[in-house]
Structures are given as C-alpha cells and as structure tokens.
Protein backbone atom coordinates (compact mmCIF):
# COMPACT_ATOMS: atom_id res chain seq x y z
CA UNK A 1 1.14 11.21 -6.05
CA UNK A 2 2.54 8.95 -8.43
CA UNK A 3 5.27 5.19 -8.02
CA UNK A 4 8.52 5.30 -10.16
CA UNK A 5 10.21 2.22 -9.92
CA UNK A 6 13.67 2.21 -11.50
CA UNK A 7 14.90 -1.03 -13.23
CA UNK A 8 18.08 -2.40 -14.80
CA UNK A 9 21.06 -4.61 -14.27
CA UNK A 10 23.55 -4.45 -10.72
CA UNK A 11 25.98 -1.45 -11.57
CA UNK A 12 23.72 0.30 -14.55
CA UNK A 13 23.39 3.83 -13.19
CA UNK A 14 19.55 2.63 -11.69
CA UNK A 15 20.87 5.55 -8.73
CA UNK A 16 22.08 8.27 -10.31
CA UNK A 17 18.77 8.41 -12.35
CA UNK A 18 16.47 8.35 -9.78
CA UNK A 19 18.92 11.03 -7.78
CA UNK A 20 18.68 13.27 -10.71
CA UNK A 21 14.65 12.41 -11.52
CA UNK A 22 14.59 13.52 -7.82
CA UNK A 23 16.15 16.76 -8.22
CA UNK A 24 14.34 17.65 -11.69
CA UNK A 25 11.00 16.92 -10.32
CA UNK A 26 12.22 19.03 -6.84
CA UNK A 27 12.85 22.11 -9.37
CA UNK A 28 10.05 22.02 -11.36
CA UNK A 29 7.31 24.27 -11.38
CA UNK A 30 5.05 21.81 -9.44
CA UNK A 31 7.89 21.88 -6.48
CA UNK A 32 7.38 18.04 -6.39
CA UNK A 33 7.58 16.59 -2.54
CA UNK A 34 9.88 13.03 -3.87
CA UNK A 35 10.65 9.89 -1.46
CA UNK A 36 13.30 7.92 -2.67
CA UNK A 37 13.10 4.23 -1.37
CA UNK A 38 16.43 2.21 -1.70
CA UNK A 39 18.40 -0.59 -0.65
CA UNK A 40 20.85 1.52 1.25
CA UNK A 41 18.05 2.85 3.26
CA UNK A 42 17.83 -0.48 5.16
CA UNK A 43 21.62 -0.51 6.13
CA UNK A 44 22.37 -4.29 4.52
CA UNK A 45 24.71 -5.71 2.68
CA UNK A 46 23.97 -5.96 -0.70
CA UNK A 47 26.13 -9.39 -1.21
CA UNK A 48 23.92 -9.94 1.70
CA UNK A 49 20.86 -9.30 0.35
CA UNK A 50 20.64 -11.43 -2.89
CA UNK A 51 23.22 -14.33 -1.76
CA UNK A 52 20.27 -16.76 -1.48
CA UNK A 53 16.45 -16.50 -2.51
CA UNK A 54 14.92 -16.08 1.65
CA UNK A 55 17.61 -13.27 1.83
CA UNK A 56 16.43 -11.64 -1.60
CA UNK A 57 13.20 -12.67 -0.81
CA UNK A 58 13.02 -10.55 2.76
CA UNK A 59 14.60 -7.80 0.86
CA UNK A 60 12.20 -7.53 -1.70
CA UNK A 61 9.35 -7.40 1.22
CA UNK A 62 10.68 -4.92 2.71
CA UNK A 63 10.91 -2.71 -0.11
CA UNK A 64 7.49 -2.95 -0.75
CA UNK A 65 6.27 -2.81 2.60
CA UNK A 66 7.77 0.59 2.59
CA UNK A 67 6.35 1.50 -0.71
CA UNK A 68 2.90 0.52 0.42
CA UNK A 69 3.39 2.97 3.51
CA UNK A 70 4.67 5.53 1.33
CA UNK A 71 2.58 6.57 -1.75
CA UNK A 72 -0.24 7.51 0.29
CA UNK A 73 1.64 10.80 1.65
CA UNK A 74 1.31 12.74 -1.35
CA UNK A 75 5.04 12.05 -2.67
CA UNK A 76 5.99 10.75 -5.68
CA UNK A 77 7.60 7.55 -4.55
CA UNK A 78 10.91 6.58 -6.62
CA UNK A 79 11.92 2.61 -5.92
CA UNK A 80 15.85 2.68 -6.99
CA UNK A 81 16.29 -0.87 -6.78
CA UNK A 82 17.28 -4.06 -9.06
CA UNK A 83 13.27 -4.38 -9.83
CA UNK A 84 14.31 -7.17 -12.15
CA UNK A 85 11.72 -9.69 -11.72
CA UNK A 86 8.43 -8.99 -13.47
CA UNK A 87 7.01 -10.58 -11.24
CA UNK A 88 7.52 -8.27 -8.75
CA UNK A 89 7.22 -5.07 -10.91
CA UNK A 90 3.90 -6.38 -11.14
CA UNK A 91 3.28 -6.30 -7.18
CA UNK A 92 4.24 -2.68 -7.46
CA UNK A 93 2.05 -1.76 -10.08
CA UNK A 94 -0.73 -3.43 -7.74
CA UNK A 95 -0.34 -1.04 -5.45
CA UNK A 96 0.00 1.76 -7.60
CA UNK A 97 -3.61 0.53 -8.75
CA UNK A 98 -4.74 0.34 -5.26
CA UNK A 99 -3.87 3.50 -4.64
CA UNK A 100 -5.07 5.64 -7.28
CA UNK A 101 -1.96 6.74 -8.32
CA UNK A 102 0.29 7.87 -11.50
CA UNK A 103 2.82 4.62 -12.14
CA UNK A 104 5.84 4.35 -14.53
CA UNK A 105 9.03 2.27 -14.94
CA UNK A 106 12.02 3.84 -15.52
CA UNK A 107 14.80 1.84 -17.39
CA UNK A 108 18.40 1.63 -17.63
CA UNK A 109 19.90 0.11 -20.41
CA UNK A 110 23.31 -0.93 -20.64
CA UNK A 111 24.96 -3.48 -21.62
CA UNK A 112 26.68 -6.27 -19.24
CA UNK A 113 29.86 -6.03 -20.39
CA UNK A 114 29.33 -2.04 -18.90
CA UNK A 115 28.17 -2.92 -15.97
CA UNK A 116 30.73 -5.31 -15.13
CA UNK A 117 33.45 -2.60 -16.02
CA UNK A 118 31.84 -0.21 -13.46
CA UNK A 119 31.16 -2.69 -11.03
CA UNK A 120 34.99 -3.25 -10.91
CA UNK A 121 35.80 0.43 -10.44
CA UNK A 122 33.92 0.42 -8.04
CA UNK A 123 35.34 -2.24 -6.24
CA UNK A 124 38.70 -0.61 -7.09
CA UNK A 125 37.96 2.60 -5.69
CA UNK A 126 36.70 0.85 -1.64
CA UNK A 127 33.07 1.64 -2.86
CA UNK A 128 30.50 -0.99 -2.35
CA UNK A 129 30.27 -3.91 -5.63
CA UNK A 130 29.18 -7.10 -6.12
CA UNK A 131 30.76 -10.11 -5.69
CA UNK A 132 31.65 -11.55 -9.19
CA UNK A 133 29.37 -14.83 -8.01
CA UNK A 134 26.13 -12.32 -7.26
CA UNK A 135 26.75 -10.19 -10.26
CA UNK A 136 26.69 -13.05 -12.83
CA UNK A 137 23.53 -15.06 -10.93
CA UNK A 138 21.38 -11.25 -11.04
CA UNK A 139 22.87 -10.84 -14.31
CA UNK A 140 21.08 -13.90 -16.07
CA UNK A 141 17.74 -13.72 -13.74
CA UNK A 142 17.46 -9.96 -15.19
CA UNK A 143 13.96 -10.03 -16.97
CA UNK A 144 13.71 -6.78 -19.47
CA UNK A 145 10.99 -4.55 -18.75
CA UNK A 146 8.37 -4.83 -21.95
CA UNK A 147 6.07 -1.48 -22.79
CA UNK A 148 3.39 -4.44 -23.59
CA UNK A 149 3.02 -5.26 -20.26
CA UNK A 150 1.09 -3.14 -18.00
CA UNK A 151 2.81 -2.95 -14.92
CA UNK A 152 5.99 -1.57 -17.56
CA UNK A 153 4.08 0.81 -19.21
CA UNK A 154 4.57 3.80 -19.75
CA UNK A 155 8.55 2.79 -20.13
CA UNK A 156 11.10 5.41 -20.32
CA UNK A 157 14.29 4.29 -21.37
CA UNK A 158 17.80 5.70 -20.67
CA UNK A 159 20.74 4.83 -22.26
CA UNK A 160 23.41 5.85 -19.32
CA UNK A 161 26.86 4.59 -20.83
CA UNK A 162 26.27 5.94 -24.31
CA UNK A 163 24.05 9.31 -23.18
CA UNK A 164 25.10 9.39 -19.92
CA UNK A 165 22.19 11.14 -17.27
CA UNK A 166 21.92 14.61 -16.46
CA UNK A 167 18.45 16.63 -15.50
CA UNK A 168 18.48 17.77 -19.01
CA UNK A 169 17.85 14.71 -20.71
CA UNK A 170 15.63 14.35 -22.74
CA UNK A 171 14.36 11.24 -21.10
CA UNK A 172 14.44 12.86 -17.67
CA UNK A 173 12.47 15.55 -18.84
CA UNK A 174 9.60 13.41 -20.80
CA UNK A 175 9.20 11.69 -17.16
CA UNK A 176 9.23 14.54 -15.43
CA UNK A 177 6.00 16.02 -17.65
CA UNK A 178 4.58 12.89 -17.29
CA UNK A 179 4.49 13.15 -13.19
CA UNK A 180 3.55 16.18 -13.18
CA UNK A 181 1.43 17.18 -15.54
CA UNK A 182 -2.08 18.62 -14.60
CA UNK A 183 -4.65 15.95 -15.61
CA UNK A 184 -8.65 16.56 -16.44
CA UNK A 185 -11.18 15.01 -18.75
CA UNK A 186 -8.81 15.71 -21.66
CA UNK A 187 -6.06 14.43 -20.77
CA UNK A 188 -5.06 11.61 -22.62
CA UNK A 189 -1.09 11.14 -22.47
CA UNK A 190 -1.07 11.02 -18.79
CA UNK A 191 -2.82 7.48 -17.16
CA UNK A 192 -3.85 7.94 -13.28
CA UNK A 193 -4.41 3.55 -12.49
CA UNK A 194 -8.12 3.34 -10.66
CA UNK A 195 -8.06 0.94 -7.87
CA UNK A 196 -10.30 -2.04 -8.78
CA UNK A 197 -12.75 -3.32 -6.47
CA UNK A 198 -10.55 -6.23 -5.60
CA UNK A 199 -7.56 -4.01 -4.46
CA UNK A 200 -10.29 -1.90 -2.33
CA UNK A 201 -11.54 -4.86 -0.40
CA UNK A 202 -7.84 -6.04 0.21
CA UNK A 203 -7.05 -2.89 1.34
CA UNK A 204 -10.01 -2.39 3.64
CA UNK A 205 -9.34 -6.11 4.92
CA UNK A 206 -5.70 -5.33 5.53
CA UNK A 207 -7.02 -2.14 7.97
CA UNK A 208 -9.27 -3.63 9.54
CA UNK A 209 -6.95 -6.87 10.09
CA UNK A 210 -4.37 -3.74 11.30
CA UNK A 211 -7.26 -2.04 13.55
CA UNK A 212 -7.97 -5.21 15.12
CA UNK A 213 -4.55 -6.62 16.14
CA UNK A 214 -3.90 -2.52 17.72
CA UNK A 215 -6.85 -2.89 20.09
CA UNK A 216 -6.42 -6.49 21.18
CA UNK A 217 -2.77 -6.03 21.79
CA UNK A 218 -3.69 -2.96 24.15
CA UNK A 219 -6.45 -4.68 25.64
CA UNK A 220 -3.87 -7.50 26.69
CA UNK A 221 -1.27 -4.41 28.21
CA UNK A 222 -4.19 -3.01 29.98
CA UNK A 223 -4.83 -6.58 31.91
CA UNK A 224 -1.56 -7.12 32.30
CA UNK A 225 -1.13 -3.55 33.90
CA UNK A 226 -4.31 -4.04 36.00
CA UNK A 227 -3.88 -7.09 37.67
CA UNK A 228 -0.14 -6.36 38.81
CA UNK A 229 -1.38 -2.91 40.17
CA UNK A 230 -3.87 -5.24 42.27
CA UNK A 231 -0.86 -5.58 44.53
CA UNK A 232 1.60 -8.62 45.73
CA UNK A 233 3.19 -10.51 43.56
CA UNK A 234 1.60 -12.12 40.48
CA UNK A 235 3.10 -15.06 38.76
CA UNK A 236 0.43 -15.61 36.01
CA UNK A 237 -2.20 -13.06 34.25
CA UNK A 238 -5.58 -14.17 33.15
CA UNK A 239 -7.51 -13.00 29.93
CA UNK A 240 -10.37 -15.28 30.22
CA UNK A 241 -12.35 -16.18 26.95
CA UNK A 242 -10.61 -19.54 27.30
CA UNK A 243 -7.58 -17.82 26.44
CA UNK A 244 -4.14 -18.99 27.80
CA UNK A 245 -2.84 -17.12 30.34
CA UNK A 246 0.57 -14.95 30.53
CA UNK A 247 3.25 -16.34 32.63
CA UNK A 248 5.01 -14.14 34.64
CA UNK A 249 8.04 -14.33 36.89
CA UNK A 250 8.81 -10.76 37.86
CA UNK A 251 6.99 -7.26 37.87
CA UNK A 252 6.97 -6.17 33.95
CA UNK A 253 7.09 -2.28 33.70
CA UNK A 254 4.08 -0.27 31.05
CA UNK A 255 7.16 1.06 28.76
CA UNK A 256 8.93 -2.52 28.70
CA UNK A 257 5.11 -3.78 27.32
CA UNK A 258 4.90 -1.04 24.99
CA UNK A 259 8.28 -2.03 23.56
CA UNK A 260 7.43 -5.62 23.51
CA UNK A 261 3.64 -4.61 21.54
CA UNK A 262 5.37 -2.37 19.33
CA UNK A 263 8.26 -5.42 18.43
CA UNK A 264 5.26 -7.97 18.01
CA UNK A 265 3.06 -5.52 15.78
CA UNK A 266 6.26 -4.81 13.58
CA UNK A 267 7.18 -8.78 13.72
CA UNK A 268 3.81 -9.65 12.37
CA UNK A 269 3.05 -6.95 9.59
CA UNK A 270 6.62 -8.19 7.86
CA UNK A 271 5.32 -11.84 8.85
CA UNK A 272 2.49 -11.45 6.70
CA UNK A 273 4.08 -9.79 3.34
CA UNK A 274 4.92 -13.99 3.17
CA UNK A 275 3.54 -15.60 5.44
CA UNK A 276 0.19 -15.97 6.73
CA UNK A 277 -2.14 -13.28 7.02
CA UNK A 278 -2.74 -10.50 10.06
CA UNK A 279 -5.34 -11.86 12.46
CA UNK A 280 -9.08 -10.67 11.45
CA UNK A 281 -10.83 -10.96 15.01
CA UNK A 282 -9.60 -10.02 18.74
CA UNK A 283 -9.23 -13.11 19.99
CA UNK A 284 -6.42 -14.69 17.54
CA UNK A 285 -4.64 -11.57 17.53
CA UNK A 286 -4.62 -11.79 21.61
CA UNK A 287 -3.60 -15.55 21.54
CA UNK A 288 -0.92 -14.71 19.16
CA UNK A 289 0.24 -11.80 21.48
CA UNK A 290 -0.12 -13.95 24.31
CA UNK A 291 2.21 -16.79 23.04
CA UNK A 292 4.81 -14.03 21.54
CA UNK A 293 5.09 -12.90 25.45
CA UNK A 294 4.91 -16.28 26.77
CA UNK A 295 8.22 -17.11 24.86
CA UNK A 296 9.45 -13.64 25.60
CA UNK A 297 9.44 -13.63 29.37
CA UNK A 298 10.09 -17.69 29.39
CA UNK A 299 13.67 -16.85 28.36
CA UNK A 300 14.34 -14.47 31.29
C-alpha cells in the first residue's frame, strides 16, 4: 500500500501524471492494484468548489475522508488534486503515518504564465477551466512543496511543459521503483512511515466512536420497529434512559428507517472531519439520532 498525492498549480498537468503513474504502476511487474481519488469523482463544479473557503473547505474533507477509507485496501492511493496548502499535505501524510504505509508527493512544475495558456485552451475547446477570478486567487495561495519537510518528502518533480509526461519518464519511472520496490532490513532508499502511538489511539478512538454510533442507531430502529408492531396507532416512541422520545405522526416503514440511519451516519462522519467529534457512548449517539428524526418526521 502506499499515498501519492499529486501537487501543483490549477491547469499544470497534476492529471495526466497521476493517469500515466496509474498505468506504469498497472504494468509493472508488481501488477500494482491503483485508486485514483479526484475532484471529478465527486461530480462538482470546480469554480464551485474553491469560490469561497467553506466550499474549498468541504472539498478538501471530502477528499480526505475518502483517502482515509481508501489506503487500507491494499491500493496504492493517488490524490490528483490542487494539494496546495501544506497544511493539508500534512493531514495526508498523517494518515499515511497512521496507516503504515509508503507516502510520496508528486510535483508539477510549471510556470503560471503555462498554466494560464492551457487553462484558456481549455476553456476554448468547451472543456472544463477556471474562472480567471479562481485561477489568480489559487494561483497566489499555491505553497511549493519543500523536500525539507516531511510530509513532501520524498519529492519527485516533473517538469510537464518543458519534458512533457509519458510512462517513460524518467521521473515516472524513479516513482514507480519507489512504490514498488520490495523492502527488508536493508532497504534503505525506500521509507514505509510507522504509525506513532498517537495516530493508533486516534484511530482506535475514531472505531470505537464509529462502533458505538452503529449499535445505538440500530438499537433506536429496533424500538421504533417494536413498539409500532405492538399494534394501533402510535404517535410517540419511548427509549427510556431519560431520553426524549420520537414523535411520530404516521406508520414509518423498516427500509424508510434504514435510509434515514444510513443519511444520519453519513451526515455525521463528514460532520466531524470539522466539526465536533463522533459520539463516544450510546446514549449521545441515540439523543443525537433521536433529534435528527425528530426534525425529520416534524417536516412531514
């Protein structure tokens, strides 16, 4: 397993390396399962996404939400994305760490005068651009990826408008021995991160936090389930523990609950990549599952 994360400036050629790094590590002699994770893969905008900080802000979550599913399926996980704040590089690299993984930025450099040019031909040709107001403001936020910094190291570096990219570059092919090159006590060119104790607690917390808000949302279906199949008609369920009870105005069907658990799990694990944290014990997760359906069957 190993976390690529590509970085450079709107317009730099940031897909068609990781499309090719995919390919060459597909048709190498490890037969490398990739993933690659991408903007396009959420179906937005990418005006859209970064035409304020909340909107650039949810897109950034969700990027990394799916990266923190994804590199524990035994891909190597390639993030084609701006990646231009450090900042968040750096929350990438975390869970790289926390996962025991291989971790390396890829780079491409060119210039903005470039990447305005190609932006524009883009724009000529129907094909999805920036807006000259979003392309200057991610233009001078771009923070350069340093080889001194951890969470940019190791750094390989293409050069796309002078070199172009193809599989055999040499670039390309130095990342591709790096992925997948066999590593033992000897090896010293090839860094696997080791998850700190820190990142192991978080992680543990976050599963149990996960495990916890599962079985207390079920436990709620099941009441809600049992006391309508009690017969007549119900207008309020009771979960007792002092609790607040679920107000009801009609009969609520098991696969309309299911949707509505599923919805509120999903709600709260992208709640918490900002907000506050998942619920540790049964009884806050059921409250908050409780009010979620309150206001859900309110507004029928």
């Amino acid at each position: 397993m190993a976390l690529v994360v590509i970085c450079g400036q709107p317009c730099g050629g940031k897909s068609i390396a990781a499309v090719t790094l995919s390919e060459s590590l597909k048709e190498s002699d490890t037969k490398q399962s990739v993933r690659i994770i991408d903007e396009a893969s959420f179906h937005l905008d990418r005006n859209q996404n970064y035409a304020n900080m909340p909107a650039e802000k949810n897109l950034r979550g969700k990027l990394r939400s799916d990266v923190d599913r994804s590199v524990s399926r035994g891909d190597i996980v390639i993030v084609d994305s701006l990646n231009s704040i450090k900042g968040y590089r750096y929350e990438l690299w975390c869970i790289a760490r926390a996962a025991g993984i291989r971790y390396c930025v890829v780079y491409c450099d060119v210039d903005e005068a470039r990447c305005r040019e190609w932006n524009k031909e883009r724009s000529d040709r129907g094909e999805a651009c920036y807006e000259d107001g979003v392309f200057d403001d991610l233009v001078r936020r771009f923070e350069r990826p340093e080889r001194r910094n951890r969470w940019d190291s190791p750094l390989f570096e293409l050069y796309p408008s002078r070199d172009g990219i193809e599989k055999s570059s040499l670039v390309i092919l130095e990342a591709v021995t790096y992925l997948t090159k066999t590593v033992d006590s000897k090896t010293q060119d090839v860094r696997v991160l080791q998850p700190s104790i820190a990142t192991q607690s978080a992680r543990f917390s976050e599963a149990n936090s996960l495990y916890e808000l599962d079985r207390a949302t079920q436990e709620v279906i099941n009441a809600v389930v049992e006391q309508q199949g009690l017969g007549g008609a119900i207008s309020r369920v009771t979960l007792g523990n002092e609790l607040p009870p679920i107000e009801i105005c009609r009969q609520v069907g098991l696969p309309e609950l299911r949707r509505l658990r599923r919805t509120f799990v999903k709600l709260m694990g992208q709640a918490s990549l900002s907000g506050p944290p998942l619920p540790t014990d049964a009884d806050s997760a059921k409250r908050r599952f409780v009010d979620y359906l309150n206001r859900e069957f309110g507004g029928q």
